[in-house]
Protein backbone atom coordinates (compact mmCIF):
# COMPACT_ATOMS: atom_id res chain seq x y z
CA UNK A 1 0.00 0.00 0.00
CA UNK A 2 1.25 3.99 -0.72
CA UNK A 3 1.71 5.68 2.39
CA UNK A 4 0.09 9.20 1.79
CA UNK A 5 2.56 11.43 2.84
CA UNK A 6 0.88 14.29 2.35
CA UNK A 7 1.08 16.98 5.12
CA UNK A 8 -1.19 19.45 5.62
CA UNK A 9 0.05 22.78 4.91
CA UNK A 10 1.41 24.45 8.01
CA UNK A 11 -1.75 26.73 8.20
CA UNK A 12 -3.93 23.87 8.41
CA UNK A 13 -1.95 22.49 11.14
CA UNK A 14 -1.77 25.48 12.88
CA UNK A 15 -5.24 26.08 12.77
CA UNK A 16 -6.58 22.69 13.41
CA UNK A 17 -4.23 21.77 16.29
CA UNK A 18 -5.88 23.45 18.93
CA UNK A 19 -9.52 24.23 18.92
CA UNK A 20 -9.55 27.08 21.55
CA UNK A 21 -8.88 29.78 18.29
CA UNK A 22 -11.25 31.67 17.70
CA UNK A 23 -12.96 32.25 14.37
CA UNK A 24 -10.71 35.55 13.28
CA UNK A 25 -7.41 33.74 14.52
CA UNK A 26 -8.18 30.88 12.30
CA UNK A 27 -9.00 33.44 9.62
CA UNK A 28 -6.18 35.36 9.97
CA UNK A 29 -3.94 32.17 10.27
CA UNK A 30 -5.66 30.54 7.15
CA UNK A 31 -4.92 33.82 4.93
CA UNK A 32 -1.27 34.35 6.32
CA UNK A 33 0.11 30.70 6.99
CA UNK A 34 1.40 29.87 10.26
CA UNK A 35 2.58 32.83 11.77
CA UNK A 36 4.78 31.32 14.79
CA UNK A 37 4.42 34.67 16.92
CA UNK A 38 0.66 33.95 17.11
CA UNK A 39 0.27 30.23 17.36
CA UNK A 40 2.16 27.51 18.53
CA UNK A 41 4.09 24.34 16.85
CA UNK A 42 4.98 26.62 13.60
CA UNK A 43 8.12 26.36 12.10
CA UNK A 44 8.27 29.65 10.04
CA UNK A 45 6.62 32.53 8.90
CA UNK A 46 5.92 32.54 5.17
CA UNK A 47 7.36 35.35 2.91
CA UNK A 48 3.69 36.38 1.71
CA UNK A 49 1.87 36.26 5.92
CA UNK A 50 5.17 38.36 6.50
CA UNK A 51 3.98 41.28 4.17
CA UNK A 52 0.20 40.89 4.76
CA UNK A 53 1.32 41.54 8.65
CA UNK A 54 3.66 44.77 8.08
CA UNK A 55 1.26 45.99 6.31
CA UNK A 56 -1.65 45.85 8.22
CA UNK A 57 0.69 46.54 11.37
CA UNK A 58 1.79 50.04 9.27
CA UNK A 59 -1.89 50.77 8.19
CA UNK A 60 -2.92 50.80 11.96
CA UNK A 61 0.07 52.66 12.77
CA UNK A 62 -0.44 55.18 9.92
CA UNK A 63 -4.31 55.25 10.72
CA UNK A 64 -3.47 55.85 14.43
CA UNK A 65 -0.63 58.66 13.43
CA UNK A 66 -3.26 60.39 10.94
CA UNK A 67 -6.41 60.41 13.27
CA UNK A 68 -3.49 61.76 16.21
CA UNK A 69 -2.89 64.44 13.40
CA UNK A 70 -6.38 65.48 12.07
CA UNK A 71 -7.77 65.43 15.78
CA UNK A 72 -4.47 67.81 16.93
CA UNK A 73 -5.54 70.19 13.77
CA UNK A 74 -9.06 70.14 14.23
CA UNK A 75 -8.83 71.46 17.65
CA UNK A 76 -6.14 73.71 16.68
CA UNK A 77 -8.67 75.06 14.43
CA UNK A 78 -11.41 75.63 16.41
CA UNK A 79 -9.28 77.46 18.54
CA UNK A 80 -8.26 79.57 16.09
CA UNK A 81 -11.62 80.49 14.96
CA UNK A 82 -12.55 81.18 18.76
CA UNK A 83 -10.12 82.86 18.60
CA UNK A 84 -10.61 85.35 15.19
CA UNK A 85 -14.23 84.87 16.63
CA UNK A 86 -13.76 86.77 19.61
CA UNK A 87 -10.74 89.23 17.69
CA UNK A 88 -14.10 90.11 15.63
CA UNK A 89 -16.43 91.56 18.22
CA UNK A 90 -13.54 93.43 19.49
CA UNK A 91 -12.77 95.13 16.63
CA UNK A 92 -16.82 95.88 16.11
CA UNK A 93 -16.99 97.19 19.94
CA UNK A 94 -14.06 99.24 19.91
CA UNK A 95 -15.72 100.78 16.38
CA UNK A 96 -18.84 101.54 18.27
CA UNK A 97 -16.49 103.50 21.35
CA UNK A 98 -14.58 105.11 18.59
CA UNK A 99 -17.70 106.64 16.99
CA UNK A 100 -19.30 107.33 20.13
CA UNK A 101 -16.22 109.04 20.40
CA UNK A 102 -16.31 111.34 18.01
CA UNK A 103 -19.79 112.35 18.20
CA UNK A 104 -19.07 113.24 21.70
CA UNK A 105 -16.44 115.21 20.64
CA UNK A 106 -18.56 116.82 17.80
CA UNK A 107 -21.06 117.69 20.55
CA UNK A 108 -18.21 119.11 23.36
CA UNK A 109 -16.47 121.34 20.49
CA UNK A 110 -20.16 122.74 19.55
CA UNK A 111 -20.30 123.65 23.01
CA UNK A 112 -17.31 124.84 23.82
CA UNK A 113 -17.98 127.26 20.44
CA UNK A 114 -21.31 128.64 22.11
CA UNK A 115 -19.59 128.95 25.31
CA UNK A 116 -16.81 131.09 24.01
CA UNK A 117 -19.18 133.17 21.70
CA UNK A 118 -21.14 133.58 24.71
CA UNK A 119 -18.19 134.82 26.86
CA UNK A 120 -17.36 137.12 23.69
CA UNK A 121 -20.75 139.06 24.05
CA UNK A 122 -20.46 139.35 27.41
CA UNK A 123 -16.74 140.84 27.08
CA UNK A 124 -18.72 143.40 24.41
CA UNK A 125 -21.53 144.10 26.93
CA UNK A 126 -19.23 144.47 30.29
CA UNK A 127 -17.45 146.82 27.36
CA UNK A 128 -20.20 148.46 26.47
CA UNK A 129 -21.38 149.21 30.46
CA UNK A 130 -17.83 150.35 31.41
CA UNK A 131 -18.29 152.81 28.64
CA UNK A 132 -21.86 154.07 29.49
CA UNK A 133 -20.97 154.13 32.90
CA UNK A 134 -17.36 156.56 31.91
CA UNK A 135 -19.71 158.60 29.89
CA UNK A 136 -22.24 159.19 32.82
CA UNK A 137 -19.56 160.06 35.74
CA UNK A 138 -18.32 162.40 32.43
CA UNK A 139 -21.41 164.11 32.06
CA UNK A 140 -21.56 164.38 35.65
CA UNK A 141 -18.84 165.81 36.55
CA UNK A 142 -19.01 168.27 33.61
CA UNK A 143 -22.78 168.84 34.77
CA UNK A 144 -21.22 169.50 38.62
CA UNK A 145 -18.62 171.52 36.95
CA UNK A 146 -21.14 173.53 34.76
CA UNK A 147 -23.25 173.93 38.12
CA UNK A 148 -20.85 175.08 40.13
CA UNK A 149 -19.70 177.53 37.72
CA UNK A 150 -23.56 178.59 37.25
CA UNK A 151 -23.33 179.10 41.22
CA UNK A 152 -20.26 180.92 41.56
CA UNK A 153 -21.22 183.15 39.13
């Protein structure tokens, strides 16, 4: 009789030989071979479960690395718009003071005017008093002087 010397392929023995793997380590096993860091009695890794596994391992690196990056910019950004956000309103409150300003001034310079034309007429009517009031002791004293002339004569 032939001996059938067939052995299964190392995946199959890997996967077969103990029947406390679960479903996804039998999947993974069957689609990569025997990987010896996962399972036991496996001689070697093959060339093609090798790749499959540094490349998954670098896409959950890379996908870990990315979402680190996009989550570290994304807050970045909202900060920044807080930020510009709040810069915004500034800049619109300060242009409210600023016109409020100036009508304020507007107002204080139109009454500082009537306040100094106002201290003008009074300058020309104190003026004007000071004059009439010259001009009567004048005639006065020219009206004494004509009377007392009138009475020493």
């Amino acid at each position: 009789m032939l001996q059938h010397t067939d052995t299964p392929l190392k995946s199959d023995k890997c996967v077969y030989q103990n029947d406390s793997y679960s479903m996804l380590q039998n999947l993974l096993l069957i689609t990569w071979g025997c990987i010896p860091e996962l399972t036991k009695d496996c001689q070697d890794m093959t060339n093609a479960s090798s790749t499959y596994l540094g490349i998954a391992i670098g896409a959950v690196i890379g996908g870990i690395i990315s979402w680190w990056i996009y989550n570290r910019q994304k807050k970045t950004t909202e900060k920044q718009d807080l930020t510009l956000t709040h810069i915004k309103e500034l800049n619109e409150r300060h242009g409210r003071i600023l016109k409020r300003l100036e009508e304020s001034d507007k107002r204080h310079d139109s009454a500082l005017n009537a306040i100094l034309e106002l201290n003008k007429k009074m300058e020309y009517i104190i003026e004007r008093q000071d004059k009439l009031h010259e001009s009567i002791q004048t005639s006065r004293s020219s009206s004494k002087d004509d009377n007392t002339e009138k009475v020493e004569r």
